[in-house]
C-alpha atoms as a PDB file:
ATOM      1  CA  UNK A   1     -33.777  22.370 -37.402  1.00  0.00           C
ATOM      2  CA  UNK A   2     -30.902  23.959 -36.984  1.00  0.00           C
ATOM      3  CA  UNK A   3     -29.314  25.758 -33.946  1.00  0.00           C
ATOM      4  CA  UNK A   4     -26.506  28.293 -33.847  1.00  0.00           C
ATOM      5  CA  UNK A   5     -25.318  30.367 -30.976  1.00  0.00           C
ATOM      6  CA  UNK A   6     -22.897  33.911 -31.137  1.00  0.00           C
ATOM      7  CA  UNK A   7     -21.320  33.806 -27.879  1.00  0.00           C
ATOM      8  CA  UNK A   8     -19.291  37.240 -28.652  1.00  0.00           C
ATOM      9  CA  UNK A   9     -22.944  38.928 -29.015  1.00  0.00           C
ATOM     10  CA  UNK A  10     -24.428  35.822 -27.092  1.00  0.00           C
ATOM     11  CA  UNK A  11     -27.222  35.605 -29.463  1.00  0.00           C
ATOM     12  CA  UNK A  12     -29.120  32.551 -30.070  1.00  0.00           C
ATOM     13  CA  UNK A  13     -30.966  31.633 -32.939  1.00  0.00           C
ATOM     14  CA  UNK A  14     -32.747  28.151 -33.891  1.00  0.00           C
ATOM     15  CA  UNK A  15     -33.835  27.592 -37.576  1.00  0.00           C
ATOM     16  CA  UNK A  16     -36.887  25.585 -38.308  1.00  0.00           C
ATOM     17  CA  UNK A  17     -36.820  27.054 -42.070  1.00  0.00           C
ATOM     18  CA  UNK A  18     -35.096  25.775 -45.081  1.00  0.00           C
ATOM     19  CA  UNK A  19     -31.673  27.681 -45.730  1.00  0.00           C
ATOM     20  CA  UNK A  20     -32.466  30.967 -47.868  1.00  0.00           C
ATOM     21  CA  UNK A  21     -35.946  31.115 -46.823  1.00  0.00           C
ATOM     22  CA  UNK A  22     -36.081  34.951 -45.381  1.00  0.00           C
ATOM     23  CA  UNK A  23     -38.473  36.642 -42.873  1.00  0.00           C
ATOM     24  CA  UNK A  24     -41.535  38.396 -43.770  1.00  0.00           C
ATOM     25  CA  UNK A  25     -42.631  39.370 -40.394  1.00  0.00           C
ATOM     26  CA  UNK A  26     -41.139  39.263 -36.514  1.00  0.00           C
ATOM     27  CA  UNK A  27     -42.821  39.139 -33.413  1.00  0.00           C
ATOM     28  CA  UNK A  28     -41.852  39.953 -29.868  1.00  0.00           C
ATOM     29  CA  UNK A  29     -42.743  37.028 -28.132  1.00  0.00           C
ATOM     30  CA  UNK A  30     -41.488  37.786 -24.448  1.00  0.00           C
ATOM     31  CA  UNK A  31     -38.383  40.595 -23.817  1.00  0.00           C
ATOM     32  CA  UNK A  32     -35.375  39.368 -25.873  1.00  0.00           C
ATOM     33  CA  UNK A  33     -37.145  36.483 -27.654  1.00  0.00           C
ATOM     34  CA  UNK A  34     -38.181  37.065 -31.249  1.00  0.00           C
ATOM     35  CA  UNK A  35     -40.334  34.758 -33.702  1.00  0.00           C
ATOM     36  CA  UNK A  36     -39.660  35.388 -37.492  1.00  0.00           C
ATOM     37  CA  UNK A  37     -42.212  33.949 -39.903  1.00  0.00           C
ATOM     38  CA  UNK A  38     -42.351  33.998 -43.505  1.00  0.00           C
ATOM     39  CA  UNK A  39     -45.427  35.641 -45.910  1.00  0.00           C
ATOM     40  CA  UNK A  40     -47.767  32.031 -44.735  1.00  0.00           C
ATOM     41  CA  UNK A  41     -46.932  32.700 -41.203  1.00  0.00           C
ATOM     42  CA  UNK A  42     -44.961  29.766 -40.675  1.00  0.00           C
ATOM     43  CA  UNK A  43     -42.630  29.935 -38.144  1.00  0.00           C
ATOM     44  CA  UNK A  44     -38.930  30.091 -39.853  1.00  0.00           C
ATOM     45  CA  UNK A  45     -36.865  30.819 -36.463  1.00  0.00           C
ATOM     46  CA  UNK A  46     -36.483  32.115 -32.735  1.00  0.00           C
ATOM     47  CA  UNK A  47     -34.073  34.744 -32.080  1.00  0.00           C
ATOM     48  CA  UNK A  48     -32.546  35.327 -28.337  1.00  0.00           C
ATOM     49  CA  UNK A  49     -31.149  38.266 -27.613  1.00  0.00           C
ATOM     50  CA  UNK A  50     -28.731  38.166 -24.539  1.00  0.00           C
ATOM     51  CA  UNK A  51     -29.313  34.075 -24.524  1.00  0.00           C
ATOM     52  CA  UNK A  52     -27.347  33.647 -21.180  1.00  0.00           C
ATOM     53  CA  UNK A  53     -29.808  36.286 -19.381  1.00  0.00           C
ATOM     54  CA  UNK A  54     -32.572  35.040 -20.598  1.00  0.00           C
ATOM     55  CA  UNK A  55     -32.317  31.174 -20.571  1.00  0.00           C
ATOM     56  CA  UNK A  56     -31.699  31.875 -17.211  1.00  0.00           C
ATOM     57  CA  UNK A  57     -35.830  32.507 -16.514  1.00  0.00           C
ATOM     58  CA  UNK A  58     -38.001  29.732 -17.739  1.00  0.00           C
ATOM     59  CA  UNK A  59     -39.057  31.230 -21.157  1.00  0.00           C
ATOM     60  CA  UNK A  60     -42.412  29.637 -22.372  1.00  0.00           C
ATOM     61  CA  UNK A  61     -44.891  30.434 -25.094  1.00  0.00           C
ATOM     62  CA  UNK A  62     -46.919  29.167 -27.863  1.00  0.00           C
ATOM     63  CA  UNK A  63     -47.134  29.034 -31.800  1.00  0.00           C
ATOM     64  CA  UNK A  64     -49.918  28.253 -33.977  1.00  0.00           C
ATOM     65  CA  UNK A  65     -48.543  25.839 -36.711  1.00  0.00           C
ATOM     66  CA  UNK A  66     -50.305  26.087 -40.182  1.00  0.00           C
ATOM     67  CA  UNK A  67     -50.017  22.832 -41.640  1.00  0.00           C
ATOM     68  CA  UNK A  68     -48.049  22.386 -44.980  1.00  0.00           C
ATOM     69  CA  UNK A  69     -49.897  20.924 -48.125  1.00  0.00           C
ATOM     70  CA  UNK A  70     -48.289  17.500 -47.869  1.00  0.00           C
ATOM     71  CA  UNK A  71     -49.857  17.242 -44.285  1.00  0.00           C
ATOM     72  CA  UNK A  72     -53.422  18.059 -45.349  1.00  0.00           C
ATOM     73  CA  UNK A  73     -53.186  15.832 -48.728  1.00  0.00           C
ATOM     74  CA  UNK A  74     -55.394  12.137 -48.038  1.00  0.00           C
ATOM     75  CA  UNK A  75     -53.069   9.260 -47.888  1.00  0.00           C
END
């Protein structure tokens, strides 16, 4: 995981993806708050658009995680 923030556009963005991985899809979760997921629809990041605004309000919500392969392979 990986978080950067912009504070000259004061956009914040958290990676869960691996670097290079791009988005296949976004979603507006709440105003300002965008989920990006890739072609599996795992989540890949969470973009916040005017972060300082926003953080401000208690910003809650929920994904559905698909588990990866190495998760669902027996021990």
């Amino acid at each position: 995981m990986k978080i950067e923030y912009d504070s000259v556009r004061d956009l914040l963005y958290i990676w869960f993806g691996l670097p290079g991985e791009r988005a296949a899809k976004t979603e507006t979760v709440v105003p300002g708050v965008h989920a990006d997921f890739d072609r599996q629809g795992r989540l890949l990041g969470i973009e916040v658009l005017d972060a300082s605004e926003v953080l401000r309000h208690r910003v809650q919500f929920e994904v559905m995680l698909t588990p990866s392969l190495a998760e669902m392979a027996p021990a």
